[in-house]
N, C-alpha and C. Protein backbone atom coordinates (compact mmCIF):
# COMPACT_ATOMS: atom_id res chain seq x y z
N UNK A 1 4.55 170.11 62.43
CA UNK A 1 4.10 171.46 62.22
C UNK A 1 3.79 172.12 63.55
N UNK A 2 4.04 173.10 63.42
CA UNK A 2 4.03 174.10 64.83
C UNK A 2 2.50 175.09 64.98
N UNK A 3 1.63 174.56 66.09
CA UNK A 3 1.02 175.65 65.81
C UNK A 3 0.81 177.09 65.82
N UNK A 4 0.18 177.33 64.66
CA UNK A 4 0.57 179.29 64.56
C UNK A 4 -0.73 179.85 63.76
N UNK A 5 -1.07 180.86 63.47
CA UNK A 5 -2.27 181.52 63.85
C UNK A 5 -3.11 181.10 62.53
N UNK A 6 -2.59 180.44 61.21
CA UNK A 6 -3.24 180.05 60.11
C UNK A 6 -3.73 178.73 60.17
N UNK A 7 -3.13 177.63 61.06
CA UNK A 7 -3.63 176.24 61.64
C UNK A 7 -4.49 176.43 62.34
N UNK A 8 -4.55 177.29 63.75
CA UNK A 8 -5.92 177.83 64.26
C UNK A 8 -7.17 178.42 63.49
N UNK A 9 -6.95 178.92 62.52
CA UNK A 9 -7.59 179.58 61.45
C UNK A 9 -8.78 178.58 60.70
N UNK A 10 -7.91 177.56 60.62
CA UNK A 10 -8.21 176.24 59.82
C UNK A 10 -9.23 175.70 60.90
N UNK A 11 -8.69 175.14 61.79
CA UNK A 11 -9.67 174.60 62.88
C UNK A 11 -10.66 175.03 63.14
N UNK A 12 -10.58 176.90 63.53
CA UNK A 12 -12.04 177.54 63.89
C UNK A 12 -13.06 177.10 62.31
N UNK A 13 -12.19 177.44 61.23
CA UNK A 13 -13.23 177.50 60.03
C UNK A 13 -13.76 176.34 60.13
N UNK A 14 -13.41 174.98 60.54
CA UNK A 14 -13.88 173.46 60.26
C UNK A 14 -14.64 173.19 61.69
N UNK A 15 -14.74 174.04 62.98
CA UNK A 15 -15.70 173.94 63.70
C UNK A 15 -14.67 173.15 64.79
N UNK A 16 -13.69 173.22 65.03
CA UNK A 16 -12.92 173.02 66.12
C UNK A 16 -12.60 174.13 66.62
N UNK A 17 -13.24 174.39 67.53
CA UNK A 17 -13.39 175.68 68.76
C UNK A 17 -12.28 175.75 69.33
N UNK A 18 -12.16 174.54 69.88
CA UNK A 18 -11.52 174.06 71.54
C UNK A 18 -10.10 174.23 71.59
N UNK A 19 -10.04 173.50 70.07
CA UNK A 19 -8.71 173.88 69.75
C UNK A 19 -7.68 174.92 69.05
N UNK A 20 -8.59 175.78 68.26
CA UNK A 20 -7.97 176.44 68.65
C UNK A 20 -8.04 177.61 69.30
N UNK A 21 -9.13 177.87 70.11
CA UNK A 21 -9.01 178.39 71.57
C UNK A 21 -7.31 178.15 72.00
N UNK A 22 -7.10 176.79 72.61
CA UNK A 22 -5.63 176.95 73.11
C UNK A 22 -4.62 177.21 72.32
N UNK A 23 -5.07 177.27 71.03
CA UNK A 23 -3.63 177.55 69.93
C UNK A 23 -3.41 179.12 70.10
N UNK A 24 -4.78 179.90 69.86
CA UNK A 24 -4.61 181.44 70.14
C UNK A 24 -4.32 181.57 71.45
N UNK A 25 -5.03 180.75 72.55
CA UNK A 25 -4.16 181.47 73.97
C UNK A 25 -2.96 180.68 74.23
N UNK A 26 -2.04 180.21 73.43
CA UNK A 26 -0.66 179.97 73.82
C UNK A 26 -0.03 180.83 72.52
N UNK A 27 -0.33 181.10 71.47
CA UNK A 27 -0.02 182.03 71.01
C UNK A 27 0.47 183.84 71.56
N UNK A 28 -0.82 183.68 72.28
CA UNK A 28 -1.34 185.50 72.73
C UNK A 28 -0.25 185.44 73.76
N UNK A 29 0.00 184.04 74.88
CA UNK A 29 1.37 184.14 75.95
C UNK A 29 2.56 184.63 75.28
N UNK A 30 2.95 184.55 74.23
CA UNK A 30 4.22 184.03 73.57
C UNK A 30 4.01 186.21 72.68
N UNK A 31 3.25 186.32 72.49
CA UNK A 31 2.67 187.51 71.66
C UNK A 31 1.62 188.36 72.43
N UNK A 32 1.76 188.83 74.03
CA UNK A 32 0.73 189.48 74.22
C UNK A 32 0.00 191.24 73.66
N UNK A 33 0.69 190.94 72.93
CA UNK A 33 0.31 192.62 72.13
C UNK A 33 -0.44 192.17 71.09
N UNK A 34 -0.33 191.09 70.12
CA UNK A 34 -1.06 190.83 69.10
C UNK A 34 -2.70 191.07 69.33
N UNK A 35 -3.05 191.67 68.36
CA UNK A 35 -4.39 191.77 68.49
C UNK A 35 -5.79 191.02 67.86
N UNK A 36 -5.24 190.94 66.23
CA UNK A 36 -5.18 189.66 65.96
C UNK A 36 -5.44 188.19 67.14
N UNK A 37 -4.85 188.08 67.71
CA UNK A 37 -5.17 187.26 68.40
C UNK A 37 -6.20 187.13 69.72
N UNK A 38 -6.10 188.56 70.02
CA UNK A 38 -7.05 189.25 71.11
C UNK A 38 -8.52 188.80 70.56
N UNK A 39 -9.01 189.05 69.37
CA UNK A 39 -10.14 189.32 68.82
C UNK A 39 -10.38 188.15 68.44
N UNK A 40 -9.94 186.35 68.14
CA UNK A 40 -9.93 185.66 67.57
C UNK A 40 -10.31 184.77 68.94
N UNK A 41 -9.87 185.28 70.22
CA UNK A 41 -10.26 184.58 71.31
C UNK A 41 -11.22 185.14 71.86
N UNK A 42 -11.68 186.51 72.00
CA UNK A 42 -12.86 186.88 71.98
C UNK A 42 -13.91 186.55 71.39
N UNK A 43 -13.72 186.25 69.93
CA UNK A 43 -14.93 185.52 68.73
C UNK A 43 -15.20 184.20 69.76
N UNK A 44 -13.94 183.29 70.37
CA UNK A 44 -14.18 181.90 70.52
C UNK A 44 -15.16 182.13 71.67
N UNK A 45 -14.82 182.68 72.25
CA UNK A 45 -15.64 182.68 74.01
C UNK A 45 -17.09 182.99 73.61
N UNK A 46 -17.46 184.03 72.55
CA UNK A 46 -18.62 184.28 72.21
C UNK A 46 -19.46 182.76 71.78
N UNK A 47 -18.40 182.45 71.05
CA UNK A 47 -19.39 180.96 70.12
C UNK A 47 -19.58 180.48 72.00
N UNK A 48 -18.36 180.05 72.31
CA UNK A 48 -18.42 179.31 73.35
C UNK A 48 -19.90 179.55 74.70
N UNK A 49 -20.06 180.29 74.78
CA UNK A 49 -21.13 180.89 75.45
C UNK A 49 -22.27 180.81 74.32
N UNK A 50 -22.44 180.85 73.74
CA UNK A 50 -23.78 180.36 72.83
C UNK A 50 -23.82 178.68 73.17
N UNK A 51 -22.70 178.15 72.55
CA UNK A 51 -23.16 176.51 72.67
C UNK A 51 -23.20 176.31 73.83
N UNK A 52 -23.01 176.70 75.03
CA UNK A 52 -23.10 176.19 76.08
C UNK A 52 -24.73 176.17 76.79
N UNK A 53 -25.44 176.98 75.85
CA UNK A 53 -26.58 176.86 76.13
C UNK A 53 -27.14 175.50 75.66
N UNK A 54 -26.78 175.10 74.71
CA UNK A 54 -27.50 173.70 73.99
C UNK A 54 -27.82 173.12 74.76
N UNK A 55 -28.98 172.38 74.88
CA UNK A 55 -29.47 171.04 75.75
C UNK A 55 -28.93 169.62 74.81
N UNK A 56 -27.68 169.42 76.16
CA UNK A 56 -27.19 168.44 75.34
C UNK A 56 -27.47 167.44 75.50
N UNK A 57 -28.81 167.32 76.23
CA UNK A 57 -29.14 165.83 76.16
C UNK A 57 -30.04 165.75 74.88
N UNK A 58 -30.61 166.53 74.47
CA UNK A 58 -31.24 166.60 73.65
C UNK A 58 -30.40 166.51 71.90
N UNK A 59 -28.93 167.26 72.31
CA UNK A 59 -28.38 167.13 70.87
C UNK A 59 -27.91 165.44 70.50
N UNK A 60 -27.32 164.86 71.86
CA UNK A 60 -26.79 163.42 72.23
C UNK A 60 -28.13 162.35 71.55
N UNK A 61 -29.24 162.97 71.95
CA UNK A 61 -30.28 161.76 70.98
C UNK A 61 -30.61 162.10 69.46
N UNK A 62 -30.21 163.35 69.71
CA UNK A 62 -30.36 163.71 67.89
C UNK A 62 -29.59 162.98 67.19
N UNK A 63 -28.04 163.42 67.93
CA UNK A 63 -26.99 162.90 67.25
C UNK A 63 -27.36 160.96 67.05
N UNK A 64 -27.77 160.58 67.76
CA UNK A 64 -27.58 159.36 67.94
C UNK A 64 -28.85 158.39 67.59
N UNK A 65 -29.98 159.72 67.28
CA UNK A 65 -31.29 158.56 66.27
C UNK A 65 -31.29 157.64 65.60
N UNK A 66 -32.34 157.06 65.94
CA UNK A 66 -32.14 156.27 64.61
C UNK A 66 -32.96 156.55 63.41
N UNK A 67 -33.62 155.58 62.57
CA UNK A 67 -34.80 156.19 61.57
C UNK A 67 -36.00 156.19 61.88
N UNK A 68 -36.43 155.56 62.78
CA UNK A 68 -37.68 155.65 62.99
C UNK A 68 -37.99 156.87 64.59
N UNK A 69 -36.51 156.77 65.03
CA UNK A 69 -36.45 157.91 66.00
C UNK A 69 -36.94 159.34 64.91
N UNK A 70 -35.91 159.51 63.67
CA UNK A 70 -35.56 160.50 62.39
C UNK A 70 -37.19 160.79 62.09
N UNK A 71 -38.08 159.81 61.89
CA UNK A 71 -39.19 159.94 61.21
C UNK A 71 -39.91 160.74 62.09
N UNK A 72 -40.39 160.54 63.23
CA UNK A 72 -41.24 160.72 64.45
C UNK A 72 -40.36 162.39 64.54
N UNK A 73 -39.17 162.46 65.13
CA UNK A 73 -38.86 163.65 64.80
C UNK A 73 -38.85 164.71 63.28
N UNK A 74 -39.05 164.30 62.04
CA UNK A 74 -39.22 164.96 61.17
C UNK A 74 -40.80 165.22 61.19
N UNK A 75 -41.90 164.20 61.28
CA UNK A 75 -43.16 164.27 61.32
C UNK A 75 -43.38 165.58 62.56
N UNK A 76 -42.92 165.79 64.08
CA UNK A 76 -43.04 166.33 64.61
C UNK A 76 -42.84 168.26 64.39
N UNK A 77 -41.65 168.18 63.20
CA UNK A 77 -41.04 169.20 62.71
C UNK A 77 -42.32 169.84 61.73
N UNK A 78 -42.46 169.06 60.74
CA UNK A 78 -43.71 169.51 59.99
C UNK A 78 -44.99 169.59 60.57
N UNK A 79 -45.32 168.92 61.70
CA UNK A 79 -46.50 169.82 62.10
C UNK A 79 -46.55 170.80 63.01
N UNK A 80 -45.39 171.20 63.63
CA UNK A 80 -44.89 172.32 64.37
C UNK A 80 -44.81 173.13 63.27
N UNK A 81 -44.48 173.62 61.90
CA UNK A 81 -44.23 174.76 61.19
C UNK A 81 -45.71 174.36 60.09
């Protein structure tokens, strides 16, 4: 399968940015008038500049807790709110 602007479509909706970031900008080479595509790489750069703020050391131990890491962080959650 070739990629084309409904496979990118798919990816952004399922939270693959990255990819298709390069599907729309090898698209937009091939199509630089499309606009459609103008606006779909604009959306990405936006997300992209948000997550780049994340402290990813901080998401890397989230991601990677364990349960008693889970507990201490949920206990911490409820007495913060």
């Amino acid at each position: 399968m070739q990629p084309n602007k409904t496979y990118a479509k798919i990816l952004e909706s399922q939270g693959f940015f990255k990819e298709a970031f390069v599907i729309y900008q090898n698209l937009l080479k091939k199509n630089p008038q499309d606009k459609e595509l103008k606006i779909a790489l604009k959306r990405l750069k936006k997300i992209r500049t948000k997550f780049n703020k994340i402290n990813n050391n901080m998401k890397e131990f989230f991601i990677k807790m364990d349960e008693n890491n889970f507990l201490e962080f949920e206990e911490w959650l409820i007495k913060g709110f």
